[in-house]
C-alpha atoms as a PDB file:
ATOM      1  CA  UNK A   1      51.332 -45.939 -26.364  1.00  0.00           C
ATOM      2  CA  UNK A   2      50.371 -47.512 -22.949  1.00  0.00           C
ATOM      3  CA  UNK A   3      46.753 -46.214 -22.549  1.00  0.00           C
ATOM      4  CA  UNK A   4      47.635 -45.418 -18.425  1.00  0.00           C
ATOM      5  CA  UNK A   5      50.234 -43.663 -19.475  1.00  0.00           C
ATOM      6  CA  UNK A   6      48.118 -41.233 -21.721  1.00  0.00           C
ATOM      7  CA  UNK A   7      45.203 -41.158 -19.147  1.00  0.00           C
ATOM      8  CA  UNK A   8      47.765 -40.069 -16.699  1.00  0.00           C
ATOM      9  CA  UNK A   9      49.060 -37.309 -18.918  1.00  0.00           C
ATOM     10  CA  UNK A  10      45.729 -36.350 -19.039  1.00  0.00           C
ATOM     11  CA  UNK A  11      44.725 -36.111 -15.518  1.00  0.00           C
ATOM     12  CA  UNK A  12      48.029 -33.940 -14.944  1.00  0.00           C
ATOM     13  CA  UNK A  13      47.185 -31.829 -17.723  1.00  0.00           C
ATOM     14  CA  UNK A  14      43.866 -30.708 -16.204  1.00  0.00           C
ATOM     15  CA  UNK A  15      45.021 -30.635 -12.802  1.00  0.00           C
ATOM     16  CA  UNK A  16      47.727 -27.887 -13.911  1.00  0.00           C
ATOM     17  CA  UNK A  17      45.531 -26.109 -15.863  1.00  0.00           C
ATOM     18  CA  UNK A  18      43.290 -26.048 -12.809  1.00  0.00           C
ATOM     19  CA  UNK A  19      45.796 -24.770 -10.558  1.00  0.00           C
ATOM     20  CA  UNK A  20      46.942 -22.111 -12.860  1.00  0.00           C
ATOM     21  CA  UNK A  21      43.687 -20.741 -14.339  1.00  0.00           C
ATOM     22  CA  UNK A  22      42.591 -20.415 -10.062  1.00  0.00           C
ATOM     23  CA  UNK A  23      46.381 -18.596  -9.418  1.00  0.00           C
ATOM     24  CA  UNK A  24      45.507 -15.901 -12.374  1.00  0.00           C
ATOM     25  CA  UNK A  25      41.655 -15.705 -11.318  1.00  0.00           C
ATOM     26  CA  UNK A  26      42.978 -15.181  -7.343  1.00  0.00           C
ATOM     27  CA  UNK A  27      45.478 -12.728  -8.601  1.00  0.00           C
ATOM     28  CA  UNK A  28      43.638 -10.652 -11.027  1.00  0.00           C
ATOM     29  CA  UNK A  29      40.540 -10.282  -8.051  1.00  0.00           C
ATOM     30  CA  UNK A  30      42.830  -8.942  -5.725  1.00  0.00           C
ATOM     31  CA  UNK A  31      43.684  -5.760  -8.325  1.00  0.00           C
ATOM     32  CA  UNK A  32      40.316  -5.348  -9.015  1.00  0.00           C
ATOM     33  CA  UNK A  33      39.423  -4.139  -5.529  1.00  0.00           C
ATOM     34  CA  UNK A  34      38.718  -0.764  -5.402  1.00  0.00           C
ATOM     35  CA  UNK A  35      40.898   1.374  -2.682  1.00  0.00           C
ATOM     36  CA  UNK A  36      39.990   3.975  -0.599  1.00  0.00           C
ATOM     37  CA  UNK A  37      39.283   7.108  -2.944  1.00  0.00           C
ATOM     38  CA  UNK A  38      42.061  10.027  -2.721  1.00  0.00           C
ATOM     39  CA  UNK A  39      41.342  12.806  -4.148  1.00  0.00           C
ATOM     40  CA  UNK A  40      40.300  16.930  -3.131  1.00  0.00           C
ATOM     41  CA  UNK A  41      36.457  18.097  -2.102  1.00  0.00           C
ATOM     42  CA  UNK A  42      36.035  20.849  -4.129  1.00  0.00           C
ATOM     43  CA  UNK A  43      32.291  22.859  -4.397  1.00  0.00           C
ATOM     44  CA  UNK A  44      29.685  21.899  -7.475  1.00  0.00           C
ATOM     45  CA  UNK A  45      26.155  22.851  -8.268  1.00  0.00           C
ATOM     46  CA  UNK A  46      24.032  21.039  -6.509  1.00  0.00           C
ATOM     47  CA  UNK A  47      21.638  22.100  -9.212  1.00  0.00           C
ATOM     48  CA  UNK A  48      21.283  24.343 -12.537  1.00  0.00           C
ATOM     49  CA  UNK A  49      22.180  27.471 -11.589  1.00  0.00           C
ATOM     50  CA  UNK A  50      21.305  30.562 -14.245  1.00  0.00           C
ATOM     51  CA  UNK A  51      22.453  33.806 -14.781  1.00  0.00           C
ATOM     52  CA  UNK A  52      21.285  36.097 -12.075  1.00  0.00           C
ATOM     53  CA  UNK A  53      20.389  33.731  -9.442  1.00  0.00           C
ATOM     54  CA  UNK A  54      22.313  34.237  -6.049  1.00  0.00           C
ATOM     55  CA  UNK A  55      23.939  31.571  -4.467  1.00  0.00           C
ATOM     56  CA  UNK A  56      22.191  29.633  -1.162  1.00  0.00           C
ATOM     57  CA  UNK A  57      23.673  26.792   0.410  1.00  0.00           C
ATOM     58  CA  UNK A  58      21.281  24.566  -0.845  1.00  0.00           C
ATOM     59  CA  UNK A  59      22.391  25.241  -4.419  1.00  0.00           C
ATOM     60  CA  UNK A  60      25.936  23.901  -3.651  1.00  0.00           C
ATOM     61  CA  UNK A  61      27.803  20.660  -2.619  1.00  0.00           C
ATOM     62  CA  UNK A  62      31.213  19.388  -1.577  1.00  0.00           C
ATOM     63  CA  UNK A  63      31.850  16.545  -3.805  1.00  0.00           C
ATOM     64  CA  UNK A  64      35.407  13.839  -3.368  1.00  0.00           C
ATOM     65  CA  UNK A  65      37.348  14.139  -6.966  1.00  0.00           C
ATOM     66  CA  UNK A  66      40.528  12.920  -8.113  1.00  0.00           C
ATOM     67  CA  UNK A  67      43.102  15.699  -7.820  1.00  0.00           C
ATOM     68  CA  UNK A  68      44.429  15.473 -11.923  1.00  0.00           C
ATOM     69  CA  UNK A  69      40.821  16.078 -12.595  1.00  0.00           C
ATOM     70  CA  UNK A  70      40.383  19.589 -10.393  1.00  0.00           C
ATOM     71  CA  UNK A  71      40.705  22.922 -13.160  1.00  0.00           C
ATOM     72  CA  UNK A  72      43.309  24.988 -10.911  1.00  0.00           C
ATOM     73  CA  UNK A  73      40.878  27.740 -10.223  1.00  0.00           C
ATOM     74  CA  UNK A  74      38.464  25.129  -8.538  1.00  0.00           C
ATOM     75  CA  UNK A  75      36.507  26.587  -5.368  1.00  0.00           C
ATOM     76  CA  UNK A  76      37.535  24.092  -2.253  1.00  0.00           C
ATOM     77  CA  UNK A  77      35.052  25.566   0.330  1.00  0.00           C
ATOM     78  CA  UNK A  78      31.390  26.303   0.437  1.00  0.00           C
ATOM     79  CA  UNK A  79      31.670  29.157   2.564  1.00  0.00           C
ATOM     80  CA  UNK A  80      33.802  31.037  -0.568  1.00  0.00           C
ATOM     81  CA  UNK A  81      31.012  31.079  -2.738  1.00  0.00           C
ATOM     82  CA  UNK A  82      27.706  31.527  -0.631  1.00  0.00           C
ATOM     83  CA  UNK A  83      25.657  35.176  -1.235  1.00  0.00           C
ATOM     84  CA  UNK A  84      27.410  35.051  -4.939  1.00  0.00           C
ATOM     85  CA  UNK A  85      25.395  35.488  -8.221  1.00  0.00           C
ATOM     86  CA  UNK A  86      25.924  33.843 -10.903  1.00  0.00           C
ATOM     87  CA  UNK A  87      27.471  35.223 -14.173  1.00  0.00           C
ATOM     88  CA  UNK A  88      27.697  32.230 -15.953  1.00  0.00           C
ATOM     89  CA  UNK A  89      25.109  29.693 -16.380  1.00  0.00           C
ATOM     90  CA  UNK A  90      26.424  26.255 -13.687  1.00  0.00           C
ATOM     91  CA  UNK A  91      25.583  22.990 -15.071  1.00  0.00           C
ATOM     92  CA  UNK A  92      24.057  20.625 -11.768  1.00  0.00           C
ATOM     93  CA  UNK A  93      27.555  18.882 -10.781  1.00  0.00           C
ATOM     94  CA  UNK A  94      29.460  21.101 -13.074  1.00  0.00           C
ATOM     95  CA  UNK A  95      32.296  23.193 -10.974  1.00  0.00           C
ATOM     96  CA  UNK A  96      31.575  26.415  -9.362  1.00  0.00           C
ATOM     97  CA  UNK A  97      34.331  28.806 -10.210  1.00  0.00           C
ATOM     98  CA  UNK A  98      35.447  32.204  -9.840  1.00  0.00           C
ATOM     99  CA  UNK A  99      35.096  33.059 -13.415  1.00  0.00           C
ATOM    100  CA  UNK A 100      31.354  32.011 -13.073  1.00  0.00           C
ATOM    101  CA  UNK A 101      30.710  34.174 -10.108  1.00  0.00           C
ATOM    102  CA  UNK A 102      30.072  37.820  -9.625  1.00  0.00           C
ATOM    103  CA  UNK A 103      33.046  39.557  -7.577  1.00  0.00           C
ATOM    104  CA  UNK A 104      32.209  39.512  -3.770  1.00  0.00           C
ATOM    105  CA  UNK A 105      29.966  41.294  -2.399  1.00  0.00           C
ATOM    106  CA  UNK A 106      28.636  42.694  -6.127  1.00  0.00           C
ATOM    107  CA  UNK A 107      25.215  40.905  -5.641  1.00  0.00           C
ATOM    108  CA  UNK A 108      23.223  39.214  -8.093  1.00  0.00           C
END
């Protein structure tokens, strides 16, 4: 074979190779980028909270999570568990709900 001929092949070889490996690399950095996060604040120990201990606002925080990750008994609002003891020992970031709480209004 014509040795042009084979160094052309060449040179066209790389340049779509080139072309296509930058198309997949351009494409697969635009999926990568993260959205804006959706999801539900619901309220989580800010810290460990034992058994006994009454509830402050200090002890809890709102915290963004994805909505199929939320148990269905999941407290949405600060206010809803403030002055509450604690029946349960809470986990720091674990989820503060009603099952872990004294009844309102039943102190610590």
């Amino acid at each position: 074979m014509n040795r042009n001929r084979l160094l052309m092949i060449g040179v066209v070889a790389l340049a779509l190779g080139l072309f296509v490996s930058s198309a997949v690399y351009s494409n697969l950095k635009g999926k990568n980028q993260p959205g804006p996060m959706v999801g539900v604040k619901v309220v989580v120990a800010a810290r460990d909270l034992s058994i006994g201990n009454k509830i402050h606002n200090d002890d809890v925080k709102l915290v963004l999570i994805p909505e199929g990750s939320i148990p269905a008994t999941a407290i949405r609002q600060a206010s809803d568990v403030l002055e509450r003891g604690v029946v349960l020992p809470i986990a720091a970031g674990d989820f503060v709900l009603p099952s872990k709480l004294a009844a309102e209004k039943a102190g610590s």
